[in-house]
N, C-alpha and C. Protein backbone atom coordinates (compact mmCIF):
# COMPACT_ATOMS: atom_id res chain seq x y z
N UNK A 1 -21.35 -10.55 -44.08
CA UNK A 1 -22.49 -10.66 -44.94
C UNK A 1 -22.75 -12.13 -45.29
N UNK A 2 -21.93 -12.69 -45.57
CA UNK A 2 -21.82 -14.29 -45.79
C UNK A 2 -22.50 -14.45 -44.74
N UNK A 3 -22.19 -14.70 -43.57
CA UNK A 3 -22.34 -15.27 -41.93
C UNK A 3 -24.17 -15.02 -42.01
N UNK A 4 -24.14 -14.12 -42.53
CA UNK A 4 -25.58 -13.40 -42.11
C UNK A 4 -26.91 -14.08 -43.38
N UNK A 5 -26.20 -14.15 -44.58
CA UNK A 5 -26.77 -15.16 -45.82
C UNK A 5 -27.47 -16.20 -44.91
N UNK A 6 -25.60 -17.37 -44.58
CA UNK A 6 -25.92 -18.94 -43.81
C UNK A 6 -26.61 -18.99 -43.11
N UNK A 7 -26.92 -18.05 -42.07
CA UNK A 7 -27.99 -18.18 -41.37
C UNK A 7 -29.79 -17.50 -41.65
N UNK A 8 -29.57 -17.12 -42.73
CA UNK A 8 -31.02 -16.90 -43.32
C UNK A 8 -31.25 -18.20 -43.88
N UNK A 9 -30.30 -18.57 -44.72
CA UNK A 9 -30.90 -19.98 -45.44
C UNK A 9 -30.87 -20.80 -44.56
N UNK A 10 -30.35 -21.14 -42.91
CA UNK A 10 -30.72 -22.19 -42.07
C UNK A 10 -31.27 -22.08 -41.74
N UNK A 11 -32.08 -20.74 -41.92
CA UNK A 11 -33.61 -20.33 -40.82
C UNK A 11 -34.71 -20.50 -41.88
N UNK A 12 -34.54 -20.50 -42.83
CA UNK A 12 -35.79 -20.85 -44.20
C UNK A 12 -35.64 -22.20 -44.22
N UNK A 13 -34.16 -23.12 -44.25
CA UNK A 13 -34.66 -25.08 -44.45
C UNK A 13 -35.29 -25.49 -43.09
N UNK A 14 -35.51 -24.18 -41.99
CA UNK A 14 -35.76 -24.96 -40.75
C UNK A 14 -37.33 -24.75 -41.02
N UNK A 15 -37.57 -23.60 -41.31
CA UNK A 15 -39.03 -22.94 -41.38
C UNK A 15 -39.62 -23.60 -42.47
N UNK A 16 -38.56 -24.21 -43.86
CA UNK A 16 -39.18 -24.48 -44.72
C UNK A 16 -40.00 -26.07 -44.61
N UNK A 17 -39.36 -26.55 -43.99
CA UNK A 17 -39.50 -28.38 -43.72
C UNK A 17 -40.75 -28.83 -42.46
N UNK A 18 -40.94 -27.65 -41.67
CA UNK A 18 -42.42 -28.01 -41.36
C UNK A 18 -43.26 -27.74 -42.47
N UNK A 19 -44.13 -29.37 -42.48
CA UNK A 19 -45.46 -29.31 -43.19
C UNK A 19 -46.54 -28.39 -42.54
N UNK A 20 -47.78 -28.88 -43.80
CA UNK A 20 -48.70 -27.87 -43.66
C UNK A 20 -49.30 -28.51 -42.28
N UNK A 21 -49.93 -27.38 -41.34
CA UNK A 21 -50.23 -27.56 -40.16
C UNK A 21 -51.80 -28.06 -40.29
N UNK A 22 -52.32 -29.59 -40.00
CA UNK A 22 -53.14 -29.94 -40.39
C UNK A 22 -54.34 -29.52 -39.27
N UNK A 23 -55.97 -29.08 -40.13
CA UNK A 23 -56.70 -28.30 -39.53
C UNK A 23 -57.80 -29.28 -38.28
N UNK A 24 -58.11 -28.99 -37.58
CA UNK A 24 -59.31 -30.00 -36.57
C UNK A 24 -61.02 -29.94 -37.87
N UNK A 25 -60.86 -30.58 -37.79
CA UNK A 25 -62.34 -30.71 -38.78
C UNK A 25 -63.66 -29.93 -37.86
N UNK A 26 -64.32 -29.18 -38.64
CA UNK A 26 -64.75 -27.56 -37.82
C UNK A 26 -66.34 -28.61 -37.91
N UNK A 27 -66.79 -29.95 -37.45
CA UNK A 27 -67.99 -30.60 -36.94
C UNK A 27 -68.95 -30.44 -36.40
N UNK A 28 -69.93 -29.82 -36.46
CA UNK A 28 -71.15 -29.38 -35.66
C UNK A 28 -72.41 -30.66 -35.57
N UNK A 29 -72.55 -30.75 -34.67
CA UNK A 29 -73.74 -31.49 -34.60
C UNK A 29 -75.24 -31.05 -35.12
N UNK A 30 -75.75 -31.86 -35.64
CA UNK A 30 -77.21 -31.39 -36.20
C UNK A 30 -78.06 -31.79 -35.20
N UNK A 31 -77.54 -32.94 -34.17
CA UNK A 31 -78.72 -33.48 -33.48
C UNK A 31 -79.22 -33.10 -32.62
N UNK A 32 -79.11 -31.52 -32.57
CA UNK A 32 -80.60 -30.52 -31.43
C UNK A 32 -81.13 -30.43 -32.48
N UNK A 33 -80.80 -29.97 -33.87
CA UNK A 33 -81.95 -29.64 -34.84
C UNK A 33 -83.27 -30.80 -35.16
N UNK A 34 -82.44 -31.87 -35.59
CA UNK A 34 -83.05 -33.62 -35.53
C UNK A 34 -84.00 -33.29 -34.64
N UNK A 35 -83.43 -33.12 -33.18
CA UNK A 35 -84.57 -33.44 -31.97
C UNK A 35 -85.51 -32.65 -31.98
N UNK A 36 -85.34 -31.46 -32.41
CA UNK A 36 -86.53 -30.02 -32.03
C UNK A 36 -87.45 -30.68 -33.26
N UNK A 37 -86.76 -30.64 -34.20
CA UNK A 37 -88.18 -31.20 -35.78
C UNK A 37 -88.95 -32.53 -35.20
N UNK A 38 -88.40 -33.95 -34.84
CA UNK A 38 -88.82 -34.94 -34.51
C UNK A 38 -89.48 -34.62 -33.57
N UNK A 39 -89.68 -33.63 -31.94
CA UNK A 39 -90.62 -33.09 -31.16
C UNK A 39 -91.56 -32.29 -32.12
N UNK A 40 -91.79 -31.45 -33.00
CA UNK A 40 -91.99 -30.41 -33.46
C UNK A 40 -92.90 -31.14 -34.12
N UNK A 41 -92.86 -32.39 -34.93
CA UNK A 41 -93.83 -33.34 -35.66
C UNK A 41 -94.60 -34.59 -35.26
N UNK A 42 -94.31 -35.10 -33.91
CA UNK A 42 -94.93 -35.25 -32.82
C UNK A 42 -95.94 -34.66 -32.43
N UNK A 43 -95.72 -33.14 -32.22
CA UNK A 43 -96.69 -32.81 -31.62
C UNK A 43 -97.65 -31.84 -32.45
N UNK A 44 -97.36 -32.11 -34.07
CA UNK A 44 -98.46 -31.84 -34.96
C UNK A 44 -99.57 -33.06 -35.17
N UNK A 45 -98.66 -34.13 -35.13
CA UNK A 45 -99.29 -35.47 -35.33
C UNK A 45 -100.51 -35.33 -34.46
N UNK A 46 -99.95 -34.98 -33.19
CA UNK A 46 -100.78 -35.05 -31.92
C UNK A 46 -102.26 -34.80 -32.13
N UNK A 47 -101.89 -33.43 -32.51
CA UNK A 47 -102.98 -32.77 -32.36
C UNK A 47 -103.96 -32.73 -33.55
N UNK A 48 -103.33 -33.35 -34.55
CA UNK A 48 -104.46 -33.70 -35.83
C UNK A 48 -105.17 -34.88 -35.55
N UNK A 49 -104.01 -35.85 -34.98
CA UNK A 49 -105.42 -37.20 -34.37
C UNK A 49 -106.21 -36.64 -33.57
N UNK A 50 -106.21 -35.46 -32.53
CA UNK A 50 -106.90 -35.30 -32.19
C UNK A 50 -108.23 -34.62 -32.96
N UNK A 51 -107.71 -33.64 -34.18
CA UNK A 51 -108.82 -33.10 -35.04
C UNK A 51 -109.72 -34.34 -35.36
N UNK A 52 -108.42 -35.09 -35.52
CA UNK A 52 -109.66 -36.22 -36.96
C UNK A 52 -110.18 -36.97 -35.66
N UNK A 53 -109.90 -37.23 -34.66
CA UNK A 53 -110.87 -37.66 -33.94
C UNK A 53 -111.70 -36.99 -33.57
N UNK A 54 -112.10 -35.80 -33.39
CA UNK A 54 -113.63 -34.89 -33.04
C UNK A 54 -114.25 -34.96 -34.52
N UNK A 55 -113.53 -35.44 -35.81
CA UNK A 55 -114.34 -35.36 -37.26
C UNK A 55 -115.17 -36.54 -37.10
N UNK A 56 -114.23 -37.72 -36.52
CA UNK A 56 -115.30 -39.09 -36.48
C UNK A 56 -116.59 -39.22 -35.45
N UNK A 57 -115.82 -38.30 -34.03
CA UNK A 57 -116.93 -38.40 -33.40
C UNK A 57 -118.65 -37.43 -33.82
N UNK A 58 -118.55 -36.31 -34.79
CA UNK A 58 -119.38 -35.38 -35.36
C UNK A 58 -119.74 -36.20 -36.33
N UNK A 59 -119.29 -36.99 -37.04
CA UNK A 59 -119.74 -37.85 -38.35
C UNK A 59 -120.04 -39.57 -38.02
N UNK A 60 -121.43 -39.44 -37.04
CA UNK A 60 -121.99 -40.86 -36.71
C UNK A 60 -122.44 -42.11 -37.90
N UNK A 61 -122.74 -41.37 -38.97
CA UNK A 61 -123.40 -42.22 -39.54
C UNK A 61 -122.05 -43.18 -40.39
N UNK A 62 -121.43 -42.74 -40.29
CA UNK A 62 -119.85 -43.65 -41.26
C UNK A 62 -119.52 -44.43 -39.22
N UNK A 63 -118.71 -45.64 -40.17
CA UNK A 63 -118.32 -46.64 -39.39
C UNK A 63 -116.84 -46.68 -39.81
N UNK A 64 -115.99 -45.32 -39.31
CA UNK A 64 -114.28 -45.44 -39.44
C UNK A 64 -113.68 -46.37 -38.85
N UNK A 65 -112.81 -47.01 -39.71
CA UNK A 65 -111.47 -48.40 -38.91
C UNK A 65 -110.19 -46.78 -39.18
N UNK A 66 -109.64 -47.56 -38.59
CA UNK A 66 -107.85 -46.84 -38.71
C UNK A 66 -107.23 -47.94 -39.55
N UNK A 67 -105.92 -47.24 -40.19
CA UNK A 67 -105.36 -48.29 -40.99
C UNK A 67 -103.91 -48.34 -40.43
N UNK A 68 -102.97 -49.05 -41.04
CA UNK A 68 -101.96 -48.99 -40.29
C UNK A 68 -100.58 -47.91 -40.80
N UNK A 69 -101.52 -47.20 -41.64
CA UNK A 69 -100.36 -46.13 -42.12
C UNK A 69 -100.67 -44.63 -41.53
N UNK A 70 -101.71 -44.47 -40.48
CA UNK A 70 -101.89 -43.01 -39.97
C UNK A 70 -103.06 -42.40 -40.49
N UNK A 71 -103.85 -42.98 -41.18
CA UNK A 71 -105.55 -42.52 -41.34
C UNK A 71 -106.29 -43.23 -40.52
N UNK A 72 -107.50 -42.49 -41.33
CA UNK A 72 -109.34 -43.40 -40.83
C UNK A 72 -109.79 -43.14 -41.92
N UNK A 73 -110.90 -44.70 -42.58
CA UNK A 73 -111.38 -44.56 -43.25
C UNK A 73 -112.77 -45.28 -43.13
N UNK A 74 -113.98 -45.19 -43.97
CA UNK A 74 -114.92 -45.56 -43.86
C UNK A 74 -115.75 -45.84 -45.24
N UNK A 75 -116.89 -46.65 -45.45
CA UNK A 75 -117.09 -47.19 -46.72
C UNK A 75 -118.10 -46.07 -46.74
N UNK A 76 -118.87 -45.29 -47.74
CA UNK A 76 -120.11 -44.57 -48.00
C UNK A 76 -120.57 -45.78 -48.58
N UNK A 77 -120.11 -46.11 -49.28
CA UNK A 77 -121.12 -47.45 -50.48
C UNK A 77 -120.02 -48.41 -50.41
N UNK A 78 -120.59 -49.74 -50.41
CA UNK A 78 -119.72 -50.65 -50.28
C UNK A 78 -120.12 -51.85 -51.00
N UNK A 79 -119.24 -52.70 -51.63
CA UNK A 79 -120.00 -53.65 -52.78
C UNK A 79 -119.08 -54.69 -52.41
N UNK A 80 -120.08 -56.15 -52.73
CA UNK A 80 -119.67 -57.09 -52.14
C UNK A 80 -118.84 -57.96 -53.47
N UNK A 81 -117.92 -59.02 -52.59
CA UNK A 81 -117.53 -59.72 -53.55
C UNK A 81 -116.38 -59.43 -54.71
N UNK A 82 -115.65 -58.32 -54.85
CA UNK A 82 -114.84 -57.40 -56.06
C UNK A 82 -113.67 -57.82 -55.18
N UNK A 83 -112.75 -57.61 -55.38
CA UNK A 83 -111.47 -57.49 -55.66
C UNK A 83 -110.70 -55.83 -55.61
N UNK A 84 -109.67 -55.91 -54.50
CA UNK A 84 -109.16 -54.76 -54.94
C UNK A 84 -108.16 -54.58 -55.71
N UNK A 85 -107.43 -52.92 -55.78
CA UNK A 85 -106.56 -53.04 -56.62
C UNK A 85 -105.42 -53.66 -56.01
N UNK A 86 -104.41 -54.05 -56.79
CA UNK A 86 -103.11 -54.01 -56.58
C UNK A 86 -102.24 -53.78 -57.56
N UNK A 87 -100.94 -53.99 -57.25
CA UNK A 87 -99.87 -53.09 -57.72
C UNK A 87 -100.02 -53.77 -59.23
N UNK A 88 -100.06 -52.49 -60.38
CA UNK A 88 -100.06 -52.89 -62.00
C UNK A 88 -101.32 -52.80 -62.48
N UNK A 89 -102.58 -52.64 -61.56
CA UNK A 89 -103.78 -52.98 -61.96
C UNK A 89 -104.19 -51.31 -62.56
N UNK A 90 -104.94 -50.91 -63.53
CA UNK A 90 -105.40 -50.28 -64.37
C UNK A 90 -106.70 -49.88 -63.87
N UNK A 91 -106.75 -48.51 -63.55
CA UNK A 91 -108.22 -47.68 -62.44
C UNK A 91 -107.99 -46.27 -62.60
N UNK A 92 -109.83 -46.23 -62.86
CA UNK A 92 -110.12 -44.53 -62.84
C UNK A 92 -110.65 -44.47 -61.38
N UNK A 93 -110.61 -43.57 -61.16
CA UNK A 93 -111.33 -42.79 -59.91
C UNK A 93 -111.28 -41.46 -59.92
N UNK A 94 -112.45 -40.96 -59.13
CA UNK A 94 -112.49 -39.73 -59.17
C UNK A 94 -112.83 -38.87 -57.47
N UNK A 95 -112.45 -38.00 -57.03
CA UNK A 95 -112.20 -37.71 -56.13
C UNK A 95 -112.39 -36.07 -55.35
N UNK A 96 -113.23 -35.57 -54.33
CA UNK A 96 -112.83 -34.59 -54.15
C UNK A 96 -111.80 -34.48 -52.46
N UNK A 97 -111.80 -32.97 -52.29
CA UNK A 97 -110.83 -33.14 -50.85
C UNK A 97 -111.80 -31.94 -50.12
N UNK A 98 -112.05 -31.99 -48.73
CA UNK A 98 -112.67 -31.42 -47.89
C UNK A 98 -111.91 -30.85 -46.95
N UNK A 99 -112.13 -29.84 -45.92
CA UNK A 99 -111.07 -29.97 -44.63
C UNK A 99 -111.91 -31.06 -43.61
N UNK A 100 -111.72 -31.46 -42.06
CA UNK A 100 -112.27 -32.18 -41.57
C UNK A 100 -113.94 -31.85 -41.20
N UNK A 101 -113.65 -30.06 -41.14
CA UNK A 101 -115.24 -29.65 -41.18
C UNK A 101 -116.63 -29.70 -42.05
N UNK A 102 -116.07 -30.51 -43.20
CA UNK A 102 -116.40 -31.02 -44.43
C UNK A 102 -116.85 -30.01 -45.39
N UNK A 103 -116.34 -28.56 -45.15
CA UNK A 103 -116.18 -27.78 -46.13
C UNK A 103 -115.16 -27.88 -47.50
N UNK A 104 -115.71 -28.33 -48.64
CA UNK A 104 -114.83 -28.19 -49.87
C UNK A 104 -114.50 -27.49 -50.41
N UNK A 105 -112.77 -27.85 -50.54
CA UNK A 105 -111.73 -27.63 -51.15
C UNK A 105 -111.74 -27.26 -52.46
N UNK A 106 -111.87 -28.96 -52.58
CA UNK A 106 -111.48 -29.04 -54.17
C UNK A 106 -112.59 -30.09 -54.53
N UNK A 107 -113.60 -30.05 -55.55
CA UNK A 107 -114.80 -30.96 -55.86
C UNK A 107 -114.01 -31.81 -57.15
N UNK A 108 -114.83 -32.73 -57.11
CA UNK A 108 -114.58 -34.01 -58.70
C UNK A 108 -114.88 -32.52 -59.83
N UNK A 109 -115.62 -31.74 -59.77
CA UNK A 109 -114.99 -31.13 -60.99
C UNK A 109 -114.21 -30.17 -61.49
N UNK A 110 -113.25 -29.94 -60.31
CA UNK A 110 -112.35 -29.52 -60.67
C UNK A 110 -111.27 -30.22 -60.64
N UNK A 111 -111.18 -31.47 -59.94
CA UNK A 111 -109.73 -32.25 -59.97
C UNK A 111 -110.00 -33.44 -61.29
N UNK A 112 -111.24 -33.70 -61.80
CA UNK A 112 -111.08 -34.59 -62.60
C UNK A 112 -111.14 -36.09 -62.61
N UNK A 113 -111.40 -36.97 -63.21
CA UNK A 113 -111.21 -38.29 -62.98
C UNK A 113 -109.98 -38.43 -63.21
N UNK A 114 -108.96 -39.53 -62.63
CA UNK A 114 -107.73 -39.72 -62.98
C UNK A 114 -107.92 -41.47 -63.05
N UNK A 115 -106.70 -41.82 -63.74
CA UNK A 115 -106.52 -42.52 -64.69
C UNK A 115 -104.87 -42.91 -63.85
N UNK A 116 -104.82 -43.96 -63.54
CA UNK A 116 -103.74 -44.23 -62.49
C UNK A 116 -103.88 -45.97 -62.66
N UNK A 117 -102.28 -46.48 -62.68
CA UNK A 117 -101.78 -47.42 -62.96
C UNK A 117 -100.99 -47.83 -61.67
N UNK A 118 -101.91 -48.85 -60.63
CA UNK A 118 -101.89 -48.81 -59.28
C UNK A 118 -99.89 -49.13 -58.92
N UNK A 119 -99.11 -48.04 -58.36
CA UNK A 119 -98.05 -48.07 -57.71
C UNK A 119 -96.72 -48.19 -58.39
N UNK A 120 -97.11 -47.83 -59.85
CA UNK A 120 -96.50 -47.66 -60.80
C UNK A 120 -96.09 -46.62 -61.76
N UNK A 121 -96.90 -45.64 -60.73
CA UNK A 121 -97.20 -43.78 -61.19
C UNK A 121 -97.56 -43.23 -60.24
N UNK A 122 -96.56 -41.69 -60.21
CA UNK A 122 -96.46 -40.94 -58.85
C UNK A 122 -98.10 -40.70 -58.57
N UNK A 123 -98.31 -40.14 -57.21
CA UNK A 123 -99.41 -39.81 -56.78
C UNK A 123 -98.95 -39.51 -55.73
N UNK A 124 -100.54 -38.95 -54.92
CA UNK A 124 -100.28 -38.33 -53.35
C UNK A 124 -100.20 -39.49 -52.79
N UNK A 125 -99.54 -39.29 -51.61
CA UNK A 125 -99.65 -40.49 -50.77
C UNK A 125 -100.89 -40.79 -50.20
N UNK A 126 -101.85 -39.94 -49.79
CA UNK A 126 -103.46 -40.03 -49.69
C UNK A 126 -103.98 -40.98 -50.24
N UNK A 127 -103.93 -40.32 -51.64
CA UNK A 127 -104.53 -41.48 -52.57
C UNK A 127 -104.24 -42.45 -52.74
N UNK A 128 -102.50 -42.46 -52.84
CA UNK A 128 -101.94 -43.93 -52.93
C UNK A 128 -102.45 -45.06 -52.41
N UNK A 129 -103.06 -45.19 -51.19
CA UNK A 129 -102.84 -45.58 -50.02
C UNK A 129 -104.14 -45.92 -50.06
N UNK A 130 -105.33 -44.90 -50.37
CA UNK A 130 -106.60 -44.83 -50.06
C UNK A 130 -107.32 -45.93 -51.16
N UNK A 131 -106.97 -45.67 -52.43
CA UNK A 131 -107.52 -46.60 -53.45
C UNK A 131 -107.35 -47.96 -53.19
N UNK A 132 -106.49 -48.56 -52.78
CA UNK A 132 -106.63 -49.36 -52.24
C UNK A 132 -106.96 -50.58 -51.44
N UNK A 133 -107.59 -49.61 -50.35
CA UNK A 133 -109.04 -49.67 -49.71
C UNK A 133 -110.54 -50.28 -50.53
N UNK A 134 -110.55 -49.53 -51.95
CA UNK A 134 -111.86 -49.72 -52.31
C UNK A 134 -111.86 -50.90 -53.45
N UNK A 135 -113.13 -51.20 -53.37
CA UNK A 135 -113.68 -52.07 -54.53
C UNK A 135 -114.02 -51.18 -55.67
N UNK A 136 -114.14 -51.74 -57.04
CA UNK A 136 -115.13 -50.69 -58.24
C UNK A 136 -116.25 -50.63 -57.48
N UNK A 137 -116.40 -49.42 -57.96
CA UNK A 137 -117.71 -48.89 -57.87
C UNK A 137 -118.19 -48.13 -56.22
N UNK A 138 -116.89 -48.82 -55.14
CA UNK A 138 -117.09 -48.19 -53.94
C UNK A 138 -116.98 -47.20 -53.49
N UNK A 139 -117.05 -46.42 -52.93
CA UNK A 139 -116.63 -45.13 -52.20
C UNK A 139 -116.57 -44.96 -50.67
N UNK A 140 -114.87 -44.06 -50.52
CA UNK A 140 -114.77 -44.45 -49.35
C UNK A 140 -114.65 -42.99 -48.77
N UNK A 141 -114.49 -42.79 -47.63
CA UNK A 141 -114.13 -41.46 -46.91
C UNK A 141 -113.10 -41.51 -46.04
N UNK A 142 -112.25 -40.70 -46.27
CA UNK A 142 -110.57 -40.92 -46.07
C UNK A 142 -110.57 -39.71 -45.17
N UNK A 143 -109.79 -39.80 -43.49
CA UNK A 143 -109.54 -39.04 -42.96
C UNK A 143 -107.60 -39.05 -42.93
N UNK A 144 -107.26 -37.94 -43.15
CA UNK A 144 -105.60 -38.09 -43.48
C UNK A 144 -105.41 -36.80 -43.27
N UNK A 145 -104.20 -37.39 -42.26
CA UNK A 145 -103.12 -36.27 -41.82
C UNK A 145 -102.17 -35.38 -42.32
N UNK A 146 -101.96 -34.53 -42.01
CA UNK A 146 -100.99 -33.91 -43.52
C UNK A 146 -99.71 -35.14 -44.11
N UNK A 147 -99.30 -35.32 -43.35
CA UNK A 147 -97.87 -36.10 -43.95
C UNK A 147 -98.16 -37.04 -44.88
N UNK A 148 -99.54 -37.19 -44.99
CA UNK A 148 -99.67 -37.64 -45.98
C UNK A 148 -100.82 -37.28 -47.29
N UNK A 149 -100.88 -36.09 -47.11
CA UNK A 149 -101.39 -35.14 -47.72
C UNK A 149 -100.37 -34.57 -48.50
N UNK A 150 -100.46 -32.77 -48.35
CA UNK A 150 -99.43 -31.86 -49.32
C UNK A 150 -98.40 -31.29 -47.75
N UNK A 151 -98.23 -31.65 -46.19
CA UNK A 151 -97.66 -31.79 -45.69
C UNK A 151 -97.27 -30.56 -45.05
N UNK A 152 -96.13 -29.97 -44.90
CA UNK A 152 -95.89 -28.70 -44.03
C UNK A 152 -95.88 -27.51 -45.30
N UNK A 153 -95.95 -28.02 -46.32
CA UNK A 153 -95.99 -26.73 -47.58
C UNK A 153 -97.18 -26.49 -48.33
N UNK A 154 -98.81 -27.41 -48.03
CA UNK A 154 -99.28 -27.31 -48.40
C UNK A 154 -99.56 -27.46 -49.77
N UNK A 155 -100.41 -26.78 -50.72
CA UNK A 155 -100.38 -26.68 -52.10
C UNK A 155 -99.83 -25.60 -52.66
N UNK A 156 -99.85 -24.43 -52.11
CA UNK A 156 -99.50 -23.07 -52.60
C UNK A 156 -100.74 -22.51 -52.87
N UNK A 157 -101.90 -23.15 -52.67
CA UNK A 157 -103.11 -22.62 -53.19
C UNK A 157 -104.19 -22.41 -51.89
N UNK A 158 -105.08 -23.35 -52.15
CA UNK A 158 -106.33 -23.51 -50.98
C UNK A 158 -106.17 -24.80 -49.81
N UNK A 159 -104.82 -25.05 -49.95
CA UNK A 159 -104.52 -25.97 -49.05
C UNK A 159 -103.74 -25.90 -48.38
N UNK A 160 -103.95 -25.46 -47.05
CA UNK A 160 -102.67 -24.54 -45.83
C UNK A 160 -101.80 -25.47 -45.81
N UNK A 161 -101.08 -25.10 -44.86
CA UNK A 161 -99.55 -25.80 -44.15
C UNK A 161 -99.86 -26.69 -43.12
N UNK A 162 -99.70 -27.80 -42.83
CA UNK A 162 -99.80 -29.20 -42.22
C UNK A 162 -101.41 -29.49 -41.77
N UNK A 163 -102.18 -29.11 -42.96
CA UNK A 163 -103.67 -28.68 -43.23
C UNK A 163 -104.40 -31.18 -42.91
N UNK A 164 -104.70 -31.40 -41.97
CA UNK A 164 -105.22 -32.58 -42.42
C UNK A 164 -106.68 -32.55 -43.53
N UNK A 165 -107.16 -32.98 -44.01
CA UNK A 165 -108.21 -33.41 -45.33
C UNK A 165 -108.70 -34.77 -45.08
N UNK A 166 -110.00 -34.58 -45.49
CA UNK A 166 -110.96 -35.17 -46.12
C UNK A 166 -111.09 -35.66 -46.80
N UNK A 167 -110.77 -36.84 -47.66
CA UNK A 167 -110.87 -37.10 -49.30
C UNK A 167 -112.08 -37.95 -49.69
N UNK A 168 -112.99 -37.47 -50.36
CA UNK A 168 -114.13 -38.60 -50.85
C UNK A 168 -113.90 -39.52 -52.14
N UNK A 169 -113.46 -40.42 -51.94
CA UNK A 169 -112.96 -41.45 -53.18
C UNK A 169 -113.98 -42.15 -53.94
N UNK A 170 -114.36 -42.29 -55.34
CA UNK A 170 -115.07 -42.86 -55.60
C UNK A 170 -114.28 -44.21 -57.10
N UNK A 171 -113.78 -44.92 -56.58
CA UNK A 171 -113.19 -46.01 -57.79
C UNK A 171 -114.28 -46.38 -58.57
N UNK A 172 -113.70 -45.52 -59.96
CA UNK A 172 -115.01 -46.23 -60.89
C UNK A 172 -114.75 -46.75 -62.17
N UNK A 173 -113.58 -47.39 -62.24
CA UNK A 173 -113.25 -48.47 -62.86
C UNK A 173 -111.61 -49.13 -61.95
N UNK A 174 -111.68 -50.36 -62.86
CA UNK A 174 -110.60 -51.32 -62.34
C UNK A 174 -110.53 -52.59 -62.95
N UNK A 175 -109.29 -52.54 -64.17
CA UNK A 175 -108.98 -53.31 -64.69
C UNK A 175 -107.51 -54.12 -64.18
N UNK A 176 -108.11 -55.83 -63.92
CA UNK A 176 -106.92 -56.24 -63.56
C UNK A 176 -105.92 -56.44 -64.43
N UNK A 177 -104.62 -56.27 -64.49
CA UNK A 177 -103.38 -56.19 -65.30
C UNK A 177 -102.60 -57.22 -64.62
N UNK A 178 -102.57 -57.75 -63.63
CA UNK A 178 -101.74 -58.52 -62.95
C UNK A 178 -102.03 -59.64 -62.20
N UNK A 179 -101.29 -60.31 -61.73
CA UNK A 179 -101.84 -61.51 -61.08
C UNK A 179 -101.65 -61.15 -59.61
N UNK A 180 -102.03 -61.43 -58.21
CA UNK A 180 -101.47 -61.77 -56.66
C UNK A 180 -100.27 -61.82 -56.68
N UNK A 181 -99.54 -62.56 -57.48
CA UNK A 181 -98.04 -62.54 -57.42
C UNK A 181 -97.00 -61.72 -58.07
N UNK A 182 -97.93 -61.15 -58.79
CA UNK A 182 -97.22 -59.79 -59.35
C UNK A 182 -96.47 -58.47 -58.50
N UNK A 183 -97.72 -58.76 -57.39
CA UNK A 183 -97.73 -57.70 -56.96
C UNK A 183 -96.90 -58.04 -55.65
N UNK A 184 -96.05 -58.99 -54.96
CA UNK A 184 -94.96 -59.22 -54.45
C UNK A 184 -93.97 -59.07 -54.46
């Protein structure tokens, strides 16, 4: 019985003294997912430049530039000599949103004039981007892609899923708050 003890307890310090058996790290790659979304938004992009390009070619009387963030825009009214905003500067504007067929969305009276403190308070990126563009008192016509719209989720309301828009901007005030170098 002894004999039979010693060799249980030499078979437990043998069993006992291997450590814990360390695991392979269970790593999956994400980068088919990466690639299918990055194709997948590509070829939404695609095909909305292509929308907003049949909007510019149906809408002769505006003179659209492209900008370098993924729109087209164009002046309705345009005023000479002003100053735009920049970052800190103090502006109302008021605004509605169309789809590219220029059926409305959403009109100035239901979204309101807003009251925006240029790049210093959230906003759409649309707008962000678009005010910019204008002088007081100008109005511009903003062709924009979803991503920079309300994007693959839309609004939850009257504004689909990777829906591009229309936006008619009208800046109708603009107080400067800052200097050129402020805004660096």
């Amino acid at each position: 019985m002894r004999i039979l003890t010693i060799f249980f307890l030499a078979f437990l310090s043998l069993v006992s003294c291997q450590g814990p058996i360390a695991r392979k790290p269970t790593y999956q790659s994400n980068q088919l997912n990466i690639q299918a979304s990055v194709e997948r938004n590509k070829k939404i992009n695609r095909q909305q430049q292509q929308l907003i390009a049949q909007a510019i070619e149906k809408d002769s009387l505006l003179d659209f530039q492209s900008s370098a963030y993924g729109y087209w825009f164009a002046l309705e009214r345009k005023v000479p000599s002003k100053s735009k905003p920049i970052t800190g500067d103090e502006i109302t504007f008021s605004y509605k949103i169309q789809n590219l067929s220029g059926e409305i969305i959403y009109d100035e009276m239901e979204l309101g004039e807003v009251n925006y403190l240029v790049d210093k308070e959230d906003l759409l990126p649309a707008l962000r981007y678009a005010i910019k563009e204008l002088k007081e008192t100008e109005i511009g016509v903003f062709l924009m892609p979803s991503f920079l719209g309300f994007g693959y989720q839309g609004d939850g309301d009257k504004i689909g899923i990777n829906q591009p828009l229309r936006f008619t901007i009208q800046l109708n005030s603009l107080k400067k708050t800052s200097t050129p170098l402020d805004s660096k």
